[in-house]
C-alpha atoms as a PDB file:
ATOM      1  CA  UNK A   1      13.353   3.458 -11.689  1.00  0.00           C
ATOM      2  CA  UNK A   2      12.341   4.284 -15.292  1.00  0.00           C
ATOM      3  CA  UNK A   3       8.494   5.884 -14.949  1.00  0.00           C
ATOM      4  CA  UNK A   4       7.828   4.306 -18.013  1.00  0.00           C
ATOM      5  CA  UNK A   5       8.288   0.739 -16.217  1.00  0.00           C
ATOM      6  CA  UNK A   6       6.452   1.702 -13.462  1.00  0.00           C
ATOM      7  CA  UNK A   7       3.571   3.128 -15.931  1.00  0.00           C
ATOM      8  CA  UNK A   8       3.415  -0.576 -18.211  1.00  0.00           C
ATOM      9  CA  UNK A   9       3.703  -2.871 -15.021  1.00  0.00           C
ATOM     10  CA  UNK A  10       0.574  -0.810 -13.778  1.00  0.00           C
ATOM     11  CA  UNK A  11      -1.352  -0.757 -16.942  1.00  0.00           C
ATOM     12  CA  UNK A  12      -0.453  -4.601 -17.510  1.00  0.00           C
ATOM     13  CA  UNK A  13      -1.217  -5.487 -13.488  1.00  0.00           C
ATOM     14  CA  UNK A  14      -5.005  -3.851 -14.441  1.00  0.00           C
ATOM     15  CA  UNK A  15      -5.526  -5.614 -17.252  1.00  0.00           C
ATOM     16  CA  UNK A  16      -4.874  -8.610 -15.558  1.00  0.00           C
ATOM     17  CA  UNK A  17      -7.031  -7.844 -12.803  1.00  0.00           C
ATOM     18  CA  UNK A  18     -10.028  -6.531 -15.507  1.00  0.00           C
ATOM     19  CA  UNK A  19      -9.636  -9.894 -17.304  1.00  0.00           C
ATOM     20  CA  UNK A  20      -9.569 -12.946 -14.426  1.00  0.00           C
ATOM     21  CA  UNK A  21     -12.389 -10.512 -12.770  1.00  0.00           C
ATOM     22  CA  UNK A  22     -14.590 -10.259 -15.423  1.00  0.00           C
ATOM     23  CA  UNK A  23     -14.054 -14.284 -16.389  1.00  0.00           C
ATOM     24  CA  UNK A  24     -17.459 -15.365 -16.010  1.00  0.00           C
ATOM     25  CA  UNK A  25     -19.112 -12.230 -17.552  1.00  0.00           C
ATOM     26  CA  UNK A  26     -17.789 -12.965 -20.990  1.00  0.00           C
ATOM     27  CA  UNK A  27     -19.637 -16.765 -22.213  1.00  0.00           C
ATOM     28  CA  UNK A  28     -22.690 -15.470 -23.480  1.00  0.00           C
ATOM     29  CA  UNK A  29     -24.605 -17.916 -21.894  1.00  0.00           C
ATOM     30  CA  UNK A  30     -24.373 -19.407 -18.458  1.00  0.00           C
ATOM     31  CA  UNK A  31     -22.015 -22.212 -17.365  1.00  0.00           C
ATOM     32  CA  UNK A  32     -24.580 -25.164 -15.870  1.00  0.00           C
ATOM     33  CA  UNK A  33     -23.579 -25.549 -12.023  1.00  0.00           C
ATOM     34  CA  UNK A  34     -24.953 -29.024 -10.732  1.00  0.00           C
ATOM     35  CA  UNK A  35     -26.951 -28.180  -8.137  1.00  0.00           C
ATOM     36  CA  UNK A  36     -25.228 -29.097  -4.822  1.00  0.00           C
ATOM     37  CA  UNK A  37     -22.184 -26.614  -6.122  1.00  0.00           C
ATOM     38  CA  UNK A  38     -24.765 -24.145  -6.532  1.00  0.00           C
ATOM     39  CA  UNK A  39     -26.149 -24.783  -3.118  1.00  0.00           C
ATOM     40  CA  UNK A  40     -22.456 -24.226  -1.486  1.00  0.00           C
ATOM     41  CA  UNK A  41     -21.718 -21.483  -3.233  1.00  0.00           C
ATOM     42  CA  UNK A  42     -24.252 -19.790  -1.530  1.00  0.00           C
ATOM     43  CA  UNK A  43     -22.162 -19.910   1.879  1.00  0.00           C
ATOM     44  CA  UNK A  44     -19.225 -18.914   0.318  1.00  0.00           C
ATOM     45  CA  UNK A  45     -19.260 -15.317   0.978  1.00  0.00           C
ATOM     46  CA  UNK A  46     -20.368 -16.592   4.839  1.00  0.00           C
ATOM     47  CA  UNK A  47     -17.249 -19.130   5.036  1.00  0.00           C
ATOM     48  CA  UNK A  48     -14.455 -16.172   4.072  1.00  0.00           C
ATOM     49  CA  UNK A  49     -15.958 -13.560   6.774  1.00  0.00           C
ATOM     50  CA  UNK A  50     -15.607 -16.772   9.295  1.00  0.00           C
ATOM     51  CA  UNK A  51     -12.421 -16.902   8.146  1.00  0.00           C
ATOM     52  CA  UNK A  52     -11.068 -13.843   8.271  1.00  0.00           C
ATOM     53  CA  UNK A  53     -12.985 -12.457  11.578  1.00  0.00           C
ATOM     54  CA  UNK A  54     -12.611 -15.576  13.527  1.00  0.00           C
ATOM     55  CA  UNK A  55      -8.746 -15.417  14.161  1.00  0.00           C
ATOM     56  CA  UNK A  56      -9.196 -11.532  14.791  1.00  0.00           C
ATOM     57  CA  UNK A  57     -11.827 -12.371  18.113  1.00  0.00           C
ATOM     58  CA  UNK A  58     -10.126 -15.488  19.065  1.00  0.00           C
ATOM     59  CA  UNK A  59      -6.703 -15.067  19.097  1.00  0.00           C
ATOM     60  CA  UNK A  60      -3.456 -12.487  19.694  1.00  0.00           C
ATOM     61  CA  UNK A  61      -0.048 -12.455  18.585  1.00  0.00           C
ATOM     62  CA  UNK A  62      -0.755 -16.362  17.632  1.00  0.00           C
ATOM     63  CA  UNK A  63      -1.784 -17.717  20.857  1.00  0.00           C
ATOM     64  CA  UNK A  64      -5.731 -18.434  21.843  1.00  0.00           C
ATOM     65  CA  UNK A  65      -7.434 -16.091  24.237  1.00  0.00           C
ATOM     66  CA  UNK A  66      -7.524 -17.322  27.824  1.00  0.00           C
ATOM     67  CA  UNK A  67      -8.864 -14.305  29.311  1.00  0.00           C
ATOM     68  CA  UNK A  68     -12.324 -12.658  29.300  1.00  0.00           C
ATOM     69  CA  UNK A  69     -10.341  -8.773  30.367  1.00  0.00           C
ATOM     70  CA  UNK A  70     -10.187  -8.333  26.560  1.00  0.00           C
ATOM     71  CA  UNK A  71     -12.378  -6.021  24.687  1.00  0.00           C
ATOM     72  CA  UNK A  72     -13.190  -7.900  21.757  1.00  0.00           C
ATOM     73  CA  UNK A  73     -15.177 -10.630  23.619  1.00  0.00           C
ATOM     74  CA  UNK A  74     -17.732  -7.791  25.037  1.00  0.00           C
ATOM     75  CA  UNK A  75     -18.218  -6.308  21.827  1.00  0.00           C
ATOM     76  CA  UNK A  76     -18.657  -9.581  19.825  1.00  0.00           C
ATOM     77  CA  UNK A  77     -21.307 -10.206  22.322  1.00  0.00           C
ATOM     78  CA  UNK A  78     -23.047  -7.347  21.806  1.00  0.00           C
ATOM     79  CA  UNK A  79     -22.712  -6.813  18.196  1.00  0.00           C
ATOM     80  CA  UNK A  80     -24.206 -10.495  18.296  1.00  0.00           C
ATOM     81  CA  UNK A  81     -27.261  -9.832  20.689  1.00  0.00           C
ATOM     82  CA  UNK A  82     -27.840  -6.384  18.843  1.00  0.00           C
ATOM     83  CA  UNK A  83     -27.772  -8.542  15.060  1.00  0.00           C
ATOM     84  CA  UNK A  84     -30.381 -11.167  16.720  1.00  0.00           C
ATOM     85  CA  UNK A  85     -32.502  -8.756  18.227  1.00  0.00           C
ATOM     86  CA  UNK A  86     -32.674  -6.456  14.761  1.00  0.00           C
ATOM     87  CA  UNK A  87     -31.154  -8.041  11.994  1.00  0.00           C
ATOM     88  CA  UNK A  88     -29.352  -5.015  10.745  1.00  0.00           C
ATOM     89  CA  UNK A  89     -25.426  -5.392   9.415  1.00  0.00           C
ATOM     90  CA  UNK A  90     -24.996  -1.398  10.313  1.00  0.00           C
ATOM     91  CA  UNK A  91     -26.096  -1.170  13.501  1.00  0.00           C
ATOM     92  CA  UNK A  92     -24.323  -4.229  14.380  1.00  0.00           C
ATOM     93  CA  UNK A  93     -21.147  -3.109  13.578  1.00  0.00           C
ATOM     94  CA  UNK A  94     -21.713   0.054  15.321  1.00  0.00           C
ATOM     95  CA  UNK A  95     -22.446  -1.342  18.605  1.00  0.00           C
ATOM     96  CA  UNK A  96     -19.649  -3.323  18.282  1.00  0.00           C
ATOM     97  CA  UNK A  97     -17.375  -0.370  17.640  1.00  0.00           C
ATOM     98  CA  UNK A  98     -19.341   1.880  20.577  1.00  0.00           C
ATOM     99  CA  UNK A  99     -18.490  -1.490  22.706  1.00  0.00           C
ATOM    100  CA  UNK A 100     -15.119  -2.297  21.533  1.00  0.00           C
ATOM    101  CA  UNK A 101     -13.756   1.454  21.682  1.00  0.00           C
ATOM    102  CA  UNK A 102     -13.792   2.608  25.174  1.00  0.00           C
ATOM    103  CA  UNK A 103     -13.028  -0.394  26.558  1.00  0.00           C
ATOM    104  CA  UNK A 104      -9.813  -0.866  24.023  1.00  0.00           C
ATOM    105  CA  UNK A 105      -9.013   2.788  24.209  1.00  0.00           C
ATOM    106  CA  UNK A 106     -10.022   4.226  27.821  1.00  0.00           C
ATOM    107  CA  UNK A 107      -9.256   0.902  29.704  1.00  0.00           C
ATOM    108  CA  UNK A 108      -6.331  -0.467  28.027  1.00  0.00           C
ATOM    109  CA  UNK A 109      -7.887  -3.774  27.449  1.00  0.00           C
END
C-alpha cells in the first residue's frame, strides 16, 4: 500500500477525532442543560464502568458464573471491602490485583 495513503487516512482519522472531541469546547458560551439532564449526566461516567466491568466479574465465555472456585469473585470482594473501609481508587485496585493474581495464576482458578 501507497505510504502516502496510509499517511492522509491517518492525518484525516485525527482530525476527525480532534474535531467531534473538542465539539463542545468551541461555542463560546455554554449550551443551557435543563437541570434533570444535568443531574444524569453526573452518573454517566458511573453507568459505563458498570457496564464495562460488570460482564468481566459476572460472566465467562457468555455464560453466567455458577461457581464461587473463580478468582474474580474473591477479589471483587475485597477490592470492595478495602474501597468501603478507605475510599481510595488505588489501593482498591491493588488489592484486587494482590487478590485476583495468585489465585488466577498459582491456583488455576
Amino acid at each position: 500500500m501507497n505510504p502516502w495513503i496510509v499517511a492522509i487516512a491517518v492525518l484525516g482519522l485525527a482530525a476527525i477525532t480532534v474535531v467531534t472531541r473538542s465539539f463542545f469546547f468551541i461555542p463560546e458560551r455554554e449550551w443551557p442543560l435543563p437541570d434533570w439532564l444535568r443531574r444524569g449526566l453526573a452518573y454517566a461516567p458511573l453507568a459505563a464502568l458498570v457496564a464495562v466491568i460488570a460482564p468481566e466479574i459476572l460472566m465467562t465465555q457468555g455464560h453466567l458464573l455458577l461457581t464461587w472456585r473463580d478468582a474474580r469473585w474473591p477479589a471483587v470482594l475485597a477490592a470492595l471491602a478495602y474501597y468501603f473501609w478507605r475510599r481510595g481508587i488505588l489501593g482498591t485496585i491493588v488489592l484486587g490485583m494482590a487478590v485476583y493474581l495468585p489465585l488466577h495464576i498459582g491456583l488455576g482458578w
